[in-house]
Protein backbone atom coordinates (compact mmCIF):
# COMPACT_ATOMS: atom_id res chain seq x y z
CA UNK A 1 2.43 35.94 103.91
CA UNK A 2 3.89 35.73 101.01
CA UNK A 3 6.02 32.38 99.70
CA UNK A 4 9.56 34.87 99.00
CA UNK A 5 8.47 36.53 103.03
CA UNK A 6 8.09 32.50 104.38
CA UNK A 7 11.29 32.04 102.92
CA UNK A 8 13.24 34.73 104.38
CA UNK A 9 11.81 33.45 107.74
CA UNK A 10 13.02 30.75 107.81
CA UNK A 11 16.22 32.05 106.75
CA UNK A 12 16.22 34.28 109.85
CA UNK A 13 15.56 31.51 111.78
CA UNK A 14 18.03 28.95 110.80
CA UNK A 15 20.29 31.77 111.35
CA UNK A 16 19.35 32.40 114.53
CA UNK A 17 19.61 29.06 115.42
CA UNK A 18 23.51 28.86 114.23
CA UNK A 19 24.04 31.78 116.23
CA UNK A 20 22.70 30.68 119.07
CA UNK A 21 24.53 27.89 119.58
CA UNK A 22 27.81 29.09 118.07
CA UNK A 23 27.61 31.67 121.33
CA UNK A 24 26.73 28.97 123.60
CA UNK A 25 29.91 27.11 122.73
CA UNK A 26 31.84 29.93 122.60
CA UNK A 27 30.66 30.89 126.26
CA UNK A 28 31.24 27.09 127.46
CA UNK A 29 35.07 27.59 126.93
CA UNK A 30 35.49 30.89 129.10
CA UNK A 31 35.47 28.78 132.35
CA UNK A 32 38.19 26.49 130.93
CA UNK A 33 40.39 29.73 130.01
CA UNK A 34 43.14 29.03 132.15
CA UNK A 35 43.05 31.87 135.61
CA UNK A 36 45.90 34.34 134.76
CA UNK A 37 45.50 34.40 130.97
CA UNK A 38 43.90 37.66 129.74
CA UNK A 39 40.81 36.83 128.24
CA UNK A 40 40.74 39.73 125.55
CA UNK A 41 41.09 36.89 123.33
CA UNK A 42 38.05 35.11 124.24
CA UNK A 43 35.94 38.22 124.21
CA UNK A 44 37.62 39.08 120.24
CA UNK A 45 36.77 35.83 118.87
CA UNK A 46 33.01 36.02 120.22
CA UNK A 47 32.72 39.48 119.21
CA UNK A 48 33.94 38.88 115.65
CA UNK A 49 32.29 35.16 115.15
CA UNK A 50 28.44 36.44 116.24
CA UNK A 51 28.72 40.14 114.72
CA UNK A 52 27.89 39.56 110.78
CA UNK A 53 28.52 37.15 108.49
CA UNK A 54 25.73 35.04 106.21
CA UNK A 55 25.71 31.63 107.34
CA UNK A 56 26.09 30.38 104.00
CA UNK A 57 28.62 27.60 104.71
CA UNK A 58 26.12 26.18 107.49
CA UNK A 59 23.38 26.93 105.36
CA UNK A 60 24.73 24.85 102.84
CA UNK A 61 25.63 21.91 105.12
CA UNK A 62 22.59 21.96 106.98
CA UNK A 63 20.71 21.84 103.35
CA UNK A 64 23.61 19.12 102.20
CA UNK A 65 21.80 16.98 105.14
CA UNK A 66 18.07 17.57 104.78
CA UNK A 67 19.11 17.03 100.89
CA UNK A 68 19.90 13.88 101.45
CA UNK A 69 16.59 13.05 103.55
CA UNK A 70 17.24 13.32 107.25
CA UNK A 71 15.15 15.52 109.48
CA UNK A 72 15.96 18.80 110.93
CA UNK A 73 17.75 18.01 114.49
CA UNK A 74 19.49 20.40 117.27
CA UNK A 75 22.92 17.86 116.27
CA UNK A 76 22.86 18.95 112.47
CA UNK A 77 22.69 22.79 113.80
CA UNK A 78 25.85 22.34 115.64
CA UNK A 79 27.66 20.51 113.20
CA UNK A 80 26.82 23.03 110.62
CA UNK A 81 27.42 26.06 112.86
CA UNK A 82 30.83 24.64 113.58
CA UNK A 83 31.74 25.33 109.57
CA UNK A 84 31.43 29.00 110.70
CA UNK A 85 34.01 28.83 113.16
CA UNK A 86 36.55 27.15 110.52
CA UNK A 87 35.40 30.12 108.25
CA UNK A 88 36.36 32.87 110.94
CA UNK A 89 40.19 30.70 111.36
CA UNK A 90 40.16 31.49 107.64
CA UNK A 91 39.09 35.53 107.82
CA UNK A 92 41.55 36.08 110.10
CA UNK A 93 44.53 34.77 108.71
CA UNK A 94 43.28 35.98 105.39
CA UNK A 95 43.31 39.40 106.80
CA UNK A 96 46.69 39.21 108.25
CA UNK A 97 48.27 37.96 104.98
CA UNK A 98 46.02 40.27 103.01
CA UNK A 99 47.01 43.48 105.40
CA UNK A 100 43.54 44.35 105.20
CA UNK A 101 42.34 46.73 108.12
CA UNK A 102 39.01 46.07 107.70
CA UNK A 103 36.22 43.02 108.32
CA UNK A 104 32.73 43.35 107.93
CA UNK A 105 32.93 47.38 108.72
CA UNK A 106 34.90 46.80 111.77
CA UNK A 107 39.12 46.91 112.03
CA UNK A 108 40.51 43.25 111.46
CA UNK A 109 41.31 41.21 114.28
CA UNK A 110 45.10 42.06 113.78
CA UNK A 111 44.22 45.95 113.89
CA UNK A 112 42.18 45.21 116.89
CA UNK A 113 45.01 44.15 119.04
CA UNK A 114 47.69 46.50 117.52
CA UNK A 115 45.43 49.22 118.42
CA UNK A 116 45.30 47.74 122.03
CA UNK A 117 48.91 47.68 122.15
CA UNK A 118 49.17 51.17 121.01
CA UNK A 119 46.37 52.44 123.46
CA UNK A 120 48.12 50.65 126.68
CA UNK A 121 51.47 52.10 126.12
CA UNK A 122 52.83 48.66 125.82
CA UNK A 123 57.09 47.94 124.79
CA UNK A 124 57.49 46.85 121.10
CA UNK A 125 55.66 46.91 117.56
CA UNK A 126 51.90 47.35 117.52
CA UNK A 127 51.93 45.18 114.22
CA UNK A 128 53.44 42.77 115.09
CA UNK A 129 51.63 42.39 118.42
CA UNK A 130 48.67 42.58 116.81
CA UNK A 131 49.24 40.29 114.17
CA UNK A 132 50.82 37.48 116.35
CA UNK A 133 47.90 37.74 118.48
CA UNK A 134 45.44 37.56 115.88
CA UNK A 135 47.32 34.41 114.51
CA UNK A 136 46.87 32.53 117.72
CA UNK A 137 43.13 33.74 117.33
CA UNK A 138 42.46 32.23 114.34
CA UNK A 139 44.50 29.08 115.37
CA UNK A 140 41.82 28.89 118.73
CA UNK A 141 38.99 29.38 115.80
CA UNK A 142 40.45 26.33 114.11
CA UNK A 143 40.65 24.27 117.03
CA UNK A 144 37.09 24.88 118.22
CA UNK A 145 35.77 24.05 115.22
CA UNK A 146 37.06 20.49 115.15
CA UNK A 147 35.70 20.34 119.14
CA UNK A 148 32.21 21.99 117.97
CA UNK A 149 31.82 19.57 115.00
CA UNK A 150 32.98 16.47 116.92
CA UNK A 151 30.71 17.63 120.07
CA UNK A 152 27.64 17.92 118.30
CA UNK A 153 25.91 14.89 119.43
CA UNK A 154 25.32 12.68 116.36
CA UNK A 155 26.14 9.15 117.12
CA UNK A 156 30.10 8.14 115.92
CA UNK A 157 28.94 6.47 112.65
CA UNK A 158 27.40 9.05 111.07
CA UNK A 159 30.22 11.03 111.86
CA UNK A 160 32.68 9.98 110.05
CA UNK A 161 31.76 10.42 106.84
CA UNK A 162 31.10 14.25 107.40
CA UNK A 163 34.42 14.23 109.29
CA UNK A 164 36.38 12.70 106.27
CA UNK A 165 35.10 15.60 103.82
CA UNK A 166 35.43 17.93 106.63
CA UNK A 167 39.20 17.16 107.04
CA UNK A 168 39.94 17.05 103.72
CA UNK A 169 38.10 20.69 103.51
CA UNK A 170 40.57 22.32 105.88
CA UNK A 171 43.92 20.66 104.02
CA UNK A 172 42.38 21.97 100.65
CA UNK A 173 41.90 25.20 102.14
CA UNK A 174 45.00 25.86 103.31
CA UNK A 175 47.01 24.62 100.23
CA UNK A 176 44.61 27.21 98.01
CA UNK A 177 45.62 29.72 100.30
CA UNK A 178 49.72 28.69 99.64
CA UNK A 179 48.54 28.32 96.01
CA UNK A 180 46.70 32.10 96.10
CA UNK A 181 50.55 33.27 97.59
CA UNK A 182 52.57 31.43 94.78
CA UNK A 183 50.50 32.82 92.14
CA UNK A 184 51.24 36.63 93.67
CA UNK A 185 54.66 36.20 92.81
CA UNK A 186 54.18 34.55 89.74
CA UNK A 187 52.40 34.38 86.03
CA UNK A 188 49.45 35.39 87.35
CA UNK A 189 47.69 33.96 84.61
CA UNK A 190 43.47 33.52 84.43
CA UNK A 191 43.67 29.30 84.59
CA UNK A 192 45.73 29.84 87.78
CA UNK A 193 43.47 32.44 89.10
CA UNK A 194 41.00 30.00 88.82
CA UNK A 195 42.75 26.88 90.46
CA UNK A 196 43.24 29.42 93.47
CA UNK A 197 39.34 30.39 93.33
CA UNK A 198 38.05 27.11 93.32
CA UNK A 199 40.82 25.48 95.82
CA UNK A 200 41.22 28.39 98.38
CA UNK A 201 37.10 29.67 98.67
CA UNK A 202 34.63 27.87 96.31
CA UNK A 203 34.54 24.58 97.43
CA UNK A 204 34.59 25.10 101.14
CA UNK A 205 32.12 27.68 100.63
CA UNK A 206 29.50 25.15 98.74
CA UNK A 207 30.54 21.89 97.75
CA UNK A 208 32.15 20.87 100.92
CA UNK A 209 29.46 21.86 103.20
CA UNK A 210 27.18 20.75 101.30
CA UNK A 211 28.90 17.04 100.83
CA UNK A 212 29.58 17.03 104.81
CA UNK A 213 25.94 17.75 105.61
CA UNK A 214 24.93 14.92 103.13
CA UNK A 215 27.86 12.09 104.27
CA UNK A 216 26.66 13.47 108.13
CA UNK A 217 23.44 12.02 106.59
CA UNK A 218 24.58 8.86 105.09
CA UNK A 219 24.40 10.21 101.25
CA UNK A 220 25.15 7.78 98.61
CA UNK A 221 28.08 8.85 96.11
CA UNK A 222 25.25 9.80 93.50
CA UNK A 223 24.01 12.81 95.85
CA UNK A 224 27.61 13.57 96.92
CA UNK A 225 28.51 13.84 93.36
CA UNK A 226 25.74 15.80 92.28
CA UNK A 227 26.11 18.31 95.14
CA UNK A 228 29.89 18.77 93.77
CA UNK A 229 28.33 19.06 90.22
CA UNK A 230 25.87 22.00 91.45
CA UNK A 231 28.44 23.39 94.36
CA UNK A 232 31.72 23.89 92.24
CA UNK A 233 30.47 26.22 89.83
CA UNK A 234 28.27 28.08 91.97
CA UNK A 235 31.21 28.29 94.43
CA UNK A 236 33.48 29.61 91.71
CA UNK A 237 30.95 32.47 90.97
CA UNK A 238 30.04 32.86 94.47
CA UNK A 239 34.21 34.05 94.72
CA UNK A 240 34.36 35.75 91.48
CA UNK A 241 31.53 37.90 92.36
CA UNK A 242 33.17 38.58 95.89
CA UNK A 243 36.15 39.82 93.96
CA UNK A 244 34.10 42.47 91.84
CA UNK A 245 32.82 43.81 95.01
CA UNK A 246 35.87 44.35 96.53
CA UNK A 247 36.68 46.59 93.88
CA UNK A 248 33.88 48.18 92.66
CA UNK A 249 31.73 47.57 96.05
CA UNK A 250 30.39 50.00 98.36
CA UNK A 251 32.42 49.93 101.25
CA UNK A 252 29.66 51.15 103.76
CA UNK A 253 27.66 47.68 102.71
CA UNK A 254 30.72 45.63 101.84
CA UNK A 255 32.43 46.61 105.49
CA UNK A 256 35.51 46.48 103.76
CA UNK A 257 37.61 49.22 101.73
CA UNK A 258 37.43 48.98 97.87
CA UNK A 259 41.28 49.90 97.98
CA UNK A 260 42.74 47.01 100.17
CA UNK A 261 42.82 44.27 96.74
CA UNK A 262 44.22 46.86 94.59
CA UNK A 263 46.86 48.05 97.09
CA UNK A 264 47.71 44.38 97.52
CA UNK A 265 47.72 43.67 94.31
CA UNK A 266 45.50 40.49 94.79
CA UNK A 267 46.04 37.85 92.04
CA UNK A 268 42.18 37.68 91.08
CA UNK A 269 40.91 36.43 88.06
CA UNK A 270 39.56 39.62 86.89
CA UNK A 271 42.91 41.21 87.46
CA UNK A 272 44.21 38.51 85.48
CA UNK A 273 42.03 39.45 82.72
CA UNK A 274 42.72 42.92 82.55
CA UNK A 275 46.71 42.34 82.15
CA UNK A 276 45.69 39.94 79.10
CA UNK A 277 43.64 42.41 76.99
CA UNK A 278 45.32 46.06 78.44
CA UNK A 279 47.68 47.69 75.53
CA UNK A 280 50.61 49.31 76.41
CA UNK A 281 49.47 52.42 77.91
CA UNK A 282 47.45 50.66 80.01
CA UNK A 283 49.89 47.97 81.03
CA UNK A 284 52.07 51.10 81.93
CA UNK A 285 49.61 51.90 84.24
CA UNK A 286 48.68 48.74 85.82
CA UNK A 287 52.27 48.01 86.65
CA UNK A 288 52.47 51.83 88.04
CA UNK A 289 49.17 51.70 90.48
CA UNK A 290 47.87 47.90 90.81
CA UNK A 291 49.74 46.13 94.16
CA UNK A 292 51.02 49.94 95.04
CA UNK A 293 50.72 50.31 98.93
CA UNK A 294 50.40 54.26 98.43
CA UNK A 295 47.36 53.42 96.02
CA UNK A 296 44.96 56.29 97.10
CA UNK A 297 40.95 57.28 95.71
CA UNK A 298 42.37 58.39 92.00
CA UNK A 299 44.75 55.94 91.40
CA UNK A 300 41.87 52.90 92.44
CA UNK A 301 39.62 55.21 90.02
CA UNK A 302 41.86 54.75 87.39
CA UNK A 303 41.84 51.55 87.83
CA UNK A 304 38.57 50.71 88.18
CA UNK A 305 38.47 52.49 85.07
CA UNK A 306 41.02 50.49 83.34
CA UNK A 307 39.16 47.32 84.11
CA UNK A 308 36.01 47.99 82.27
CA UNK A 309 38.06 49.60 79.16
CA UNK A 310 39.60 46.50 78.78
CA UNK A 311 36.34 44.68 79.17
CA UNK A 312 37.18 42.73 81.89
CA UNK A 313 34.44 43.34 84.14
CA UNK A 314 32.45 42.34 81.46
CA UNK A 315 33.62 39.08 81.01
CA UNK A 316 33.61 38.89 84.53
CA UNK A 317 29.67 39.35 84.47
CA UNK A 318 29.72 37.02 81.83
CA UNK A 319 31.18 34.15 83.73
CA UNK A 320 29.00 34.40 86.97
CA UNK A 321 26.35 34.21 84.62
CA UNK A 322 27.33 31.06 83.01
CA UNK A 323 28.35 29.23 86.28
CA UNK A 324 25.07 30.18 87.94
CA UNK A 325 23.36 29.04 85.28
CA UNK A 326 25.68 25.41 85.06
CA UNK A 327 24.88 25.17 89.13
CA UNK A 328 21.30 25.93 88.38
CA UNK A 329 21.03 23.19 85.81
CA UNK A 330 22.26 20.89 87.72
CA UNK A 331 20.34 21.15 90.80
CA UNK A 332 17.21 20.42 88.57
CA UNK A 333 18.73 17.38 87.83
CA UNK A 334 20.03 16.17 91.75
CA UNK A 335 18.28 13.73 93.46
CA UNK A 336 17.24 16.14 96.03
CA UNK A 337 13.30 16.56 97.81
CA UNK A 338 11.44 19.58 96.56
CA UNK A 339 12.09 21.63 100.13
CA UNK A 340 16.02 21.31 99.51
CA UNK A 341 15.89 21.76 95.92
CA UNK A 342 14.00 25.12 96.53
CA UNK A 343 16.45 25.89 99.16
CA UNK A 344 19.46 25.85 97.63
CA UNK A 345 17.98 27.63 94.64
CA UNK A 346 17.44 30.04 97.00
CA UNK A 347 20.76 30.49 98.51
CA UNK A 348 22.13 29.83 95.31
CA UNK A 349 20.89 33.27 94.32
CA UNK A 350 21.81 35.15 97.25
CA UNK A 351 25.28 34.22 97.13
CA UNK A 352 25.34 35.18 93.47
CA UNK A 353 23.02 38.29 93.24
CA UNK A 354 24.24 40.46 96.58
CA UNK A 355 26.26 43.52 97.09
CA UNK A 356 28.07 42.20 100.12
């Protein structure tokens, strides 16, 4: 076997591991679903959590831990697998904002339950049913993953130090995401672009998993610091390069439709670009198709079009390339064991160099 084929094993296993005990928690809380309650809910959330999805925010923690020299343990698993929980709280209610139909090639929660309402005949909006349910969805998804993290099993002082970074991950999640809604409405400019990228999705993706696997391990501020010196810029082109596939992905390996950003008219910082360097005909015709709900396969064409004209994809390229590099630099430099270092190299490239 080769060393690249060893690697991917283990991969597959770790993964394994986080899914296996994400659905064991998951199937823990059916018996406390109170009798009476429809449990379409219950059977949504498991669904969505367990079908998909990388792992890279447990990967990271779990990695954040053995970085900082503590043994792989069952507790570490859970803790980390709870991160994915938080992460489906934020798809959800990303999804609903967004209005996009589609998660990882299957409708959005929302769309799942306004499709139910439409099938069963029910009184009322189908939206907004299926919206309000999905809300309280991602609200359980929240909850559960403060029970999963705190129910993991290691012992209270080594908790809270992962706790403390992991609460302070959820507050700076959720004022990114008010940040990523102010900047919709206004200058739309590249430095805020990036504020939003690196507030709302890059650190909770890397840096904070990372630096609650390592305080879970009793990390000194050195290691914490270097794990935000490799996770921030790897976790800003881990987003930028999520926003070039949402646009010029493939939707059949992307699960999700290269129109929905456009249509929205999603504030990204290669959108941002493109407004700086279009000339007038162009501007014309950003302001005519870009955040147009009737958007349809010519006018996204055009647009896609538009955005390497301008050169903005491009500089796009340019700037994954330069913070993968930055992250990569720095992780020669961390105080980390040769098995960590090599795996977040690893996963360093994945979540640069994919097409999903």
């Amino acid at each position: 076997m080769t060393i690249e084929a060893a690697r991917e094993s283990d991969v597959r296993e770790l993964r394994e591991r986080f899914d296996a005990v994400l659905a064991g928690f998951i199937d823990r809380q059916d018996p406390q679903w109170p009798d009476g309650a429809p449990r379409g809910v219950l059977a949504t959330i498991r669904r969505f959590v367990l079908a998909g999805g990388k792992r890279l925010r447990p990967m990271f923690c779990y990695w954040g831990w053995r970085g900082a020299g503590a043994p792989d343990s069952d507790e570490v698993v859970a803790a980390a697998a709870a991160l994915e929980l938080f992460h489906a709280f934020a798809l959800i209610h990303d999804d609903i904002i967004d209005g996009s139909d589609r998660r990882r090639g299957e409708p959005s929660v929302h769309k799942v339950f306004a499709e139910l309402h439409t099938r069963s005949a029910w009184r009322g909006d189908p939206a907004l049913f299926g919206r309000n349910t999905a809300l309280l969805c991602g609200d359980l998804c929240a909850a559960w993953a403060d029970q999963m993290f705190q129910e993991c099993g290691l012992p209270a002082e080594r908790m809270r130090p992962g706790y403390a970074v992991f609460a302070h991950m959820r507050t700076e999640v959720i004022a990114g995401q008010y940040l990523d809604l102010v900047s919709g409405v206004g200058d739309g400019s590249v430095a805020s672009a990036l504020t939003v990228i690196r507030m709302k999705a890059a650190r909770y993706t890397v840096t904070r998993p990372l630096q609650i696997g390592g305080g879970l391990a009793g990390a000194d501020r050195a290691l914490l610091a270097a794990y935000a010196e490799f996770g921030d810029p790897l976790g800003d082109a881990f987003q930028l390069r999520d926003d070039v596939l949402g646009v010029f992905g493939d939707p059949a390996v992307t699960g999700k439709s290269v129109l929905d950003d456009l249509r929205e008219g999603k504030p990204t910082v290669m959108m941002a670009l493109v407004r700086s360097r279009a000339d007038r005909a162009q501007a014309d015709r950003l302001r005519d198709l870009f955040g147009n709900p009737d958007l349809d396969a010519g006018g996204a064409e055009e647009l896609r079009a538009i955005i390497v004209d301008t050169g903005a994809l491009d500089r796009i390229e340019q700037m994954i390339r330069v913070r993968a590099e930055t992250a990569l630099a720095a992780l020669e430099s961390a105080p980390l064991s040769p098995d960590a270092a090599e795996a977040l190299n690893a996963l360093a490239t994945q979540a640069v160099n994919r097409n999903m």
